[in-house]
Structures are given as C-alpha cells and as structure tokens.
N, C-alpha and C. Protein backbone atom coordinates (compact mmCIF):
# COMPACT_ATOMS: atom_id res chain seq x y z
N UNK A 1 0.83 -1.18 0.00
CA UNK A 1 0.00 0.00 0.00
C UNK A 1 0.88 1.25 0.00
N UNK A 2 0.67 2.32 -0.72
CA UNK A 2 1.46 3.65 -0.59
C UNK A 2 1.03 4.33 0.20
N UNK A 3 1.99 5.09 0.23
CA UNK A 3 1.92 6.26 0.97
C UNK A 3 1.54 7.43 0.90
N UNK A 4 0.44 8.67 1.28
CA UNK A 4 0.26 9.29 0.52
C UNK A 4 1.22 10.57 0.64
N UNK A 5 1.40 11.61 -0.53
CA UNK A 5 2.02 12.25 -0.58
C UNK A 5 2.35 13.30 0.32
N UNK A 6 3.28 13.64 1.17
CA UNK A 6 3.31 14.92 2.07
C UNK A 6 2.86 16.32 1.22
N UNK A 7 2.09 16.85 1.97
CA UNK A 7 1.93 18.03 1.23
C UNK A 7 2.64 19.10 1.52
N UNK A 8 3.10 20.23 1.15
CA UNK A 8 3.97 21.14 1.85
C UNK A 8 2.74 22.88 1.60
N UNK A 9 3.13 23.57 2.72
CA UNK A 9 2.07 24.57 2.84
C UNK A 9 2.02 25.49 1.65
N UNK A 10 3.34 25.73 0.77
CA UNK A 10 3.22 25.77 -0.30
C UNK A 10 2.13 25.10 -1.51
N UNK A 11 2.28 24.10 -1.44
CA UNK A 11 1.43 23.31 -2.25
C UNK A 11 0.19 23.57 -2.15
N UNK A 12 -0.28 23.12 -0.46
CA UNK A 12 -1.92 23.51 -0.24
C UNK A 12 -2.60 24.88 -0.42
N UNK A 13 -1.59 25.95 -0.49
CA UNK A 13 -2.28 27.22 -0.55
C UNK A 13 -2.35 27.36 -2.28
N UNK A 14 -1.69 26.76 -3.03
CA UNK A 14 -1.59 26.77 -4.56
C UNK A 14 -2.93 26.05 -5.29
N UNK A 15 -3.28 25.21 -4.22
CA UNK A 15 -4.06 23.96 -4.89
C UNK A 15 -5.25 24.89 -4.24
N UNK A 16 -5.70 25.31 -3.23
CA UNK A 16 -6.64 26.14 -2.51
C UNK A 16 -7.21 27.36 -3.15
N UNK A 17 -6.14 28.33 -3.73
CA UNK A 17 -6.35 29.43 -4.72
C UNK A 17 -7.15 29.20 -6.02
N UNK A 18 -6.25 27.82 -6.83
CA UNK A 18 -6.58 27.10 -7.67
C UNK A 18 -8.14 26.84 -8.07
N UNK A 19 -8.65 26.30 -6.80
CA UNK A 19 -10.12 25.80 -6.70
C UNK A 19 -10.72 26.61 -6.37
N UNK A 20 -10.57 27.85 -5.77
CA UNK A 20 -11.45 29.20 -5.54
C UNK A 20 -11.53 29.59 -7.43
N UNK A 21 -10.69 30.13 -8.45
CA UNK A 21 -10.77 30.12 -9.41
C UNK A 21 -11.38 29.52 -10.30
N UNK A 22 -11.36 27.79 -9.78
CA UNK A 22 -12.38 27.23 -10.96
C UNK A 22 -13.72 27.40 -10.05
N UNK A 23 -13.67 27.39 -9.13
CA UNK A 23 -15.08 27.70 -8.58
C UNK A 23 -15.62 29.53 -9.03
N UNK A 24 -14.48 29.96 -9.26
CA UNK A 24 -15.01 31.54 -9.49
C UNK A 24 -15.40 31.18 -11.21
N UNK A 25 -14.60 30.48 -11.94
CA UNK A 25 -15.07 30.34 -13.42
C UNK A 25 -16.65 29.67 -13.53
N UNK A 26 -16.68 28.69 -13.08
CA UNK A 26 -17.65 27.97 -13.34
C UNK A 26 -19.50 28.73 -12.52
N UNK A 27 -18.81 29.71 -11.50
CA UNK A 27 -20.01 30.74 -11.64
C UNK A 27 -20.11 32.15 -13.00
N UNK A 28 -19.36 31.79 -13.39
CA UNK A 28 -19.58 33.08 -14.54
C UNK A 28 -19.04 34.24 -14.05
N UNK A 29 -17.83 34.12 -12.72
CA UNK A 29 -17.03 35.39 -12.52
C UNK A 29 -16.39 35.70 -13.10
N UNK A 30 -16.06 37.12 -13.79
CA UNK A 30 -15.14 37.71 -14.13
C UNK A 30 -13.67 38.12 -13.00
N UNK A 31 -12.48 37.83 -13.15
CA UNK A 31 -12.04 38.01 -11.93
C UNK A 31 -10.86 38.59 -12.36
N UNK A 32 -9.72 40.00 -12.02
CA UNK A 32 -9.20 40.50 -12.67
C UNK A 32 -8.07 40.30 -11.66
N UNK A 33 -6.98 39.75 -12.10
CA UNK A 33 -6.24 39.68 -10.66
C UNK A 33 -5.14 41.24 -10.57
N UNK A 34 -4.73 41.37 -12.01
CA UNK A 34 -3.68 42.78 -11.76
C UNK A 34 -4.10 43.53 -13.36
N UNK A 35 -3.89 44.55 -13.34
CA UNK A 35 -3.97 45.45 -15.13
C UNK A 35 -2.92 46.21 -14.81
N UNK A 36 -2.76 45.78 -16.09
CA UNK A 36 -0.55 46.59 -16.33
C UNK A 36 -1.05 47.55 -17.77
N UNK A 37 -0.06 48.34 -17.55
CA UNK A 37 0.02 49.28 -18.94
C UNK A 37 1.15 49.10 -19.82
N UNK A 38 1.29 48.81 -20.44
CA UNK A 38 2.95 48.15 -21.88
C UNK A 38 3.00 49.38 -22.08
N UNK A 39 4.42 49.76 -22.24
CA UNK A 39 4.89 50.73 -23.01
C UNK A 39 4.77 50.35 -24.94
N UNK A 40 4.57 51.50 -25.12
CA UNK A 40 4.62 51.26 -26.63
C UNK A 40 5.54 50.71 -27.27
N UNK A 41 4.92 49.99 -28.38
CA UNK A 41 6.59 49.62 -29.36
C UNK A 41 7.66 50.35 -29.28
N UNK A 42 8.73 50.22 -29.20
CA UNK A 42 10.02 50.86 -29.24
C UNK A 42 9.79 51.79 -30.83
N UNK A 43 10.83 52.71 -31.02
CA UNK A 43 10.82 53.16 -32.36
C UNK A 43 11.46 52.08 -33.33
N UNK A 44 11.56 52.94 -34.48
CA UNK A 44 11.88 52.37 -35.60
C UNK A 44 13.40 52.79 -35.90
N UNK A 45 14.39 52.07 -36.04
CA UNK A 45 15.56 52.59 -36.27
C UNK A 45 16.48 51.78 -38.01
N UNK A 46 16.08 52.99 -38.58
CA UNK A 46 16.46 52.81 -40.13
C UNK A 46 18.55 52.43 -39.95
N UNK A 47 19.00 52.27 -41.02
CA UNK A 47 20.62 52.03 -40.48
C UNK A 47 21.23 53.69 -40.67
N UNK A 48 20.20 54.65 -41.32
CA UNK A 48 20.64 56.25 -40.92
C UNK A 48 20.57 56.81 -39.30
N UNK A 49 19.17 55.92 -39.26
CA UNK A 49 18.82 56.92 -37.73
C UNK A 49 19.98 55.98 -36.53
N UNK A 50 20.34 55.33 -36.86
CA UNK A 50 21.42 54.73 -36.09
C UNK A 50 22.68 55.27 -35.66
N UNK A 51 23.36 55.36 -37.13
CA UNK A 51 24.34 55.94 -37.50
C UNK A 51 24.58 57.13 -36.39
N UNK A 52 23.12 58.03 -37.12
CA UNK A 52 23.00 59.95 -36.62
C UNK A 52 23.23 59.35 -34.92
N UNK A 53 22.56 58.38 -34.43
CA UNK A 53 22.70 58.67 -33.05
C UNK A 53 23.78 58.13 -32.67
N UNK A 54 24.33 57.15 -33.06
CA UNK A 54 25.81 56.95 -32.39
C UNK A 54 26.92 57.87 -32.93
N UNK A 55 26.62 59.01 -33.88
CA UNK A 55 27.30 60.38 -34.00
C UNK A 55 26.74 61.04 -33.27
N UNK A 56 25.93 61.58 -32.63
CA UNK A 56 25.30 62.13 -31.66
C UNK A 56 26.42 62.11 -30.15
N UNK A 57 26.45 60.78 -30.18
CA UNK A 57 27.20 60.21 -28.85
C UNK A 57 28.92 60.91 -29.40
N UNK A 58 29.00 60.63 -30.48
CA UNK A 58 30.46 61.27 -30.72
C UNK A 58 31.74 59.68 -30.28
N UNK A 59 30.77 58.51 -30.89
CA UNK A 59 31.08 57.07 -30.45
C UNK A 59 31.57 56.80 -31.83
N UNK A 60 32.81 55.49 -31.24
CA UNK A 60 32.96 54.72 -32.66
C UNK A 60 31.68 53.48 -32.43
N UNK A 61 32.24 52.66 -33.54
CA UNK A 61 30.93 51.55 -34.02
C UNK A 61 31.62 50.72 -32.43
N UNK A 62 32.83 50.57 -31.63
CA UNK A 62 33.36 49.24 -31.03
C UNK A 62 32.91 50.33 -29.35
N UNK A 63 32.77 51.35 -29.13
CA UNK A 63 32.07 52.18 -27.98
C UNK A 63 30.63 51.97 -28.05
N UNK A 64 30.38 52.57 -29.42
CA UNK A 64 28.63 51.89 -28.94
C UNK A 64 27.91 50.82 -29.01
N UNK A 65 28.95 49.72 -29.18
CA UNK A 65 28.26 48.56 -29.31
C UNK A 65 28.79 47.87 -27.48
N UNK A 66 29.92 48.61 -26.89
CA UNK A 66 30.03 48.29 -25.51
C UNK A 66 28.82 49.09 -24.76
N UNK A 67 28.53 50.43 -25.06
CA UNK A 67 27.08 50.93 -24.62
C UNK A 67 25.72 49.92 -24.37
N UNK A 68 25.98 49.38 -25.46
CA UNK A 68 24.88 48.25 -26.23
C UNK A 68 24.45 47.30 -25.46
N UNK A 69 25.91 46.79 -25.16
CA UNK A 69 25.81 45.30 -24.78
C UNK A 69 26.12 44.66 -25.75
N UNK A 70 26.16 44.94 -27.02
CA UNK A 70 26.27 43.83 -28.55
C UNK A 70 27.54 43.77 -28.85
N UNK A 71 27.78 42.97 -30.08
CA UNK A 71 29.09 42.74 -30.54
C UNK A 71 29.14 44.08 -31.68
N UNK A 72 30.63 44.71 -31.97
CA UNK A 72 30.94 45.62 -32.86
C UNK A 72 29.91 45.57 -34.31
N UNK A 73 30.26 44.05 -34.45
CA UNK A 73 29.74 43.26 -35.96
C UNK A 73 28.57 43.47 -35.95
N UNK A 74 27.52 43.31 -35.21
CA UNK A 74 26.19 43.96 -34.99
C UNK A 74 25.89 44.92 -35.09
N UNK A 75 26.27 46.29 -34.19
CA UNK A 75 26.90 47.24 -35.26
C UNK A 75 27.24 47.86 -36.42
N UNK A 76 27.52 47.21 -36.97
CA UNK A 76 28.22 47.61 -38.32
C UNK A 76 27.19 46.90 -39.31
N UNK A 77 26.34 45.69 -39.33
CA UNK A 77 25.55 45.22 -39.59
C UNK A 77 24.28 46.49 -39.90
N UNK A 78 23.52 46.64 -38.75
CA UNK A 78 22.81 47.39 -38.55
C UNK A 78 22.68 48.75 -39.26
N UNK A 79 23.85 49.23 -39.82
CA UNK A 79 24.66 50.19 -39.85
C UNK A 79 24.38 50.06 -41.51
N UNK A 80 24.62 48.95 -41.65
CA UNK A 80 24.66 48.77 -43.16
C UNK A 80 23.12 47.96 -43.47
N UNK A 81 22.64 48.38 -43.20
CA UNK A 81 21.10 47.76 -43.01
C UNK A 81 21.13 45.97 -43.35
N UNK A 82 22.21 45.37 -43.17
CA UNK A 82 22.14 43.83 -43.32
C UNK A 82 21.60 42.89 -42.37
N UNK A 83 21.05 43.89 -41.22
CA UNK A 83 20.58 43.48 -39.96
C UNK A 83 19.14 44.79 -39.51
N UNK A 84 18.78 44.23 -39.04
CA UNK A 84 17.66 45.22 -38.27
C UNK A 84 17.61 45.12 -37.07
N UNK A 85 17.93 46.19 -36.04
CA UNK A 85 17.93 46.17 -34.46
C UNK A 85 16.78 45.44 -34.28
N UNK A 86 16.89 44.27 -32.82
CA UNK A 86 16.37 43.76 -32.29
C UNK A 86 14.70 44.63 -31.07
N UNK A 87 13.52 44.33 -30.45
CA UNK A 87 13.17 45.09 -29.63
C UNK A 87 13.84 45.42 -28.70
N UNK A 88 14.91 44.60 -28.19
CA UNK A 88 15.40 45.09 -27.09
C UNK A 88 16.39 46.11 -27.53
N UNK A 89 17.54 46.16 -28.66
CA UNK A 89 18.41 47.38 -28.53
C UNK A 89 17.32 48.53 -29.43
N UNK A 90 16.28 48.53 -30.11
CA UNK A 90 15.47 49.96 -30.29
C UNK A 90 15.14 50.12 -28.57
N UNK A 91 15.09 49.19 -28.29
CA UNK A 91 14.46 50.59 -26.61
C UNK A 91 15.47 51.60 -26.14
N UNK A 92 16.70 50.19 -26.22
CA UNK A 92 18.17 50.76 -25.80
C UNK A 92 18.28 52.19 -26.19
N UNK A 93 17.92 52.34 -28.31
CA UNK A 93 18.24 52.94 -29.09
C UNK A 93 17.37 54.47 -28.36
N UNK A 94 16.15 54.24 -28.14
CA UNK A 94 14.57 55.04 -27.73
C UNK A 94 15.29 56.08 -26.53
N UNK A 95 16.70 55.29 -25.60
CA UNK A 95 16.89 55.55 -24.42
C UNK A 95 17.47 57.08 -24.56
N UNK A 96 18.41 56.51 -25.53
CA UNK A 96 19.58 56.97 -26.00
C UNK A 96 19.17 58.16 -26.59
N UNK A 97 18.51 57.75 -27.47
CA UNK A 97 17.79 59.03 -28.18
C UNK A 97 16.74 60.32 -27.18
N UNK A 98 16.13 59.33 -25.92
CA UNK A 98 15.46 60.37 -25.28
C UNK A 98 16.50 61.17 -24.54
N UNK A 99 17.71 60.99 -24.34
CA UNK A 99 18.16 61.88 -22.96
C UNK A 99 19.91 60.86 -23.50
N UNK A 100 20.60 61.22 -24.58
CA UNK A 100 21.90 61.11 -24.31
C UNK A 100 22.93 61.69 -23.09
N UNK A 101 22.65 62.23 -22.56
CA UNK A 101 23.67 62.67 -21.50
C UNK A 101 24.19 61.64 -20.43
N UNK A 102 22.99 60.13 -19.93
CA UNK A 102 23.49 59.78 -19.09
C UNK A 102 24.44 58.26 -20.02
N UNK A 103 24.44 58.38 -21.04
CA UNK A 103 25.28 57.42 -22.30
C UNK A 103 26.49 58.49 -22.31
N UNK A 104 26.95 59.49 -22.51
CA UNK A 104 28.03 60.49 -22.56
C UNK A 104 28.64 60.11 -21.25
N UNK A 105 28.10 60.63 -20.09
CA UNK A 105 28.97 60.17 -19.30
C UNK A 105 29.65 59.02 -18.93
N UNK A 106 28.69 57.90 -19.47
CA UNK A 106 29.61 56.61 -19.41
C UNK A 106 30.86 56.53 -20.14
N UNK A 107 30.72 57.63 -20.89
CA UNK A 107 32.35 57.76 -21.94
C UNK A 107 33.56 58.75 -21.63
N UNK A 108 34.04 58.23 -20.99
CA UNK A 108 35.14 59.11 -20.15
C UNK A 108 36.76 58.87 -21.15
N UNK A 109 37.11 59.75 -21.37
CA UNK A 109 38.37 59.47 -21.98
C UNK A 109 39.43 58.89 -20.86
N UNK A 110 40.36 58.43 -21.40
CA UNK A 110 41.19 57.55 -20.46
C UNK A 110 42.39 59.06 -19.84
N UNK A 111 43.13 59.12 -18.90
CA UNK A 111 44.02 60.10 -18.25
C UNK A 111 45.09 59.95 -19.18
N UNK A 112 45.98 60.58 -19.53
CA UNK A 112 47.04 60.09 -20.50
C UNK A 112 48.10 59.96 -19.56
N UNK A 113 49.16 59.15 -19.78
CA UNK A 113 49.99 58.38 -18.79
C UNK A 113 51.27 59.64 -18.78
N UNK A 114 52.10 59.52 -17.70
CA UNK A 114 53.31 61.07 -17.80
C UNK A 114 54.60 59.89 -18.24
C-alpha cells in the first residue's frame, strides 16, 4: 500500500487558490487579478537613424556597441542595413535618443599616462 504524498504549505495554498478560481469560473465570474500598462513599441531605427545617433554620442561603431551590450559586428551590420535592431536594442536605441547625457557620461576618456 502507498503512501500518501506529504503536502507542503506551499502546495496547499496553490491547490486552494486554484479551486477558488475554478469555482469563481464555473459561476460566470469575471475576476481581474492585476492590469498593467505596456509601453509602446520601441521606435523604428532605419541604419541612418542609427548611424545619426551613435554620432550624436560622438562614439565609434566598437564604444557603442560596448554601450549596447552587442558585438561591434552587430553594429556595423545594422549600420549597413544587413541586420535590423532587435526590440530590445530599439528601446536601448529610444533611451539613447530620449536623454543622451546619461550614455556620454559613461564615456570618459582615459588620463594620458606622464
């Protein structure tokens, strides 16, 4: 004969919630648990409007792709329209474009050595 399974208080409050829900479905409740607002699509970044903004920054293609997070080659891709930015670097791009100053300061020239 087995044994039956230990339950852990985790479990029972999961399985408990669970059955309030199908009991809330099966009366015809509507039940809303959270409402979020999405930010809009990111923009659109042509391989000009790219370009203009990583001249903006006053960046080479191997600085703003450390900005990025991406590889240079991505970059330069993009650049040459053989690629199309991903959603995540147009937001990057959206960031950059709303308020370059806090991307500038990440670019500090190095001290020159005596």
């Amino acid at each position: 004969m087995k044994k039956a399974p230990k339950h852990t208080r985790a479990g029972r409050k999961i399985v408990a919630a669970l059955q309030a829900e199908r009991t809330a479905y099966t009366r015809g409740e509507v039940r809303t648990i959270r409402t979020i607002d999405l930010p809009d699509e990111p923009g659109v970044y042509p391989p000009e409007a790219v370009v203009k903004l990583r001249d903006t920054l006053g960046v080479s293609q191997a600085v703003f792709a450390r900005l990025l997070g991406i590889s240079t080659v991505l970059v330069s891709h993009v650049e040459q329209g053989r690629r199309e930015p991903n959603q995540m670097m147009r937001r990057m791009l959206d960031l950059m474009r709303a308020d370059p100053s806090p991307w500038l300061a990440m670019v500090k020239p190095r001290a020159k050595a005596v």
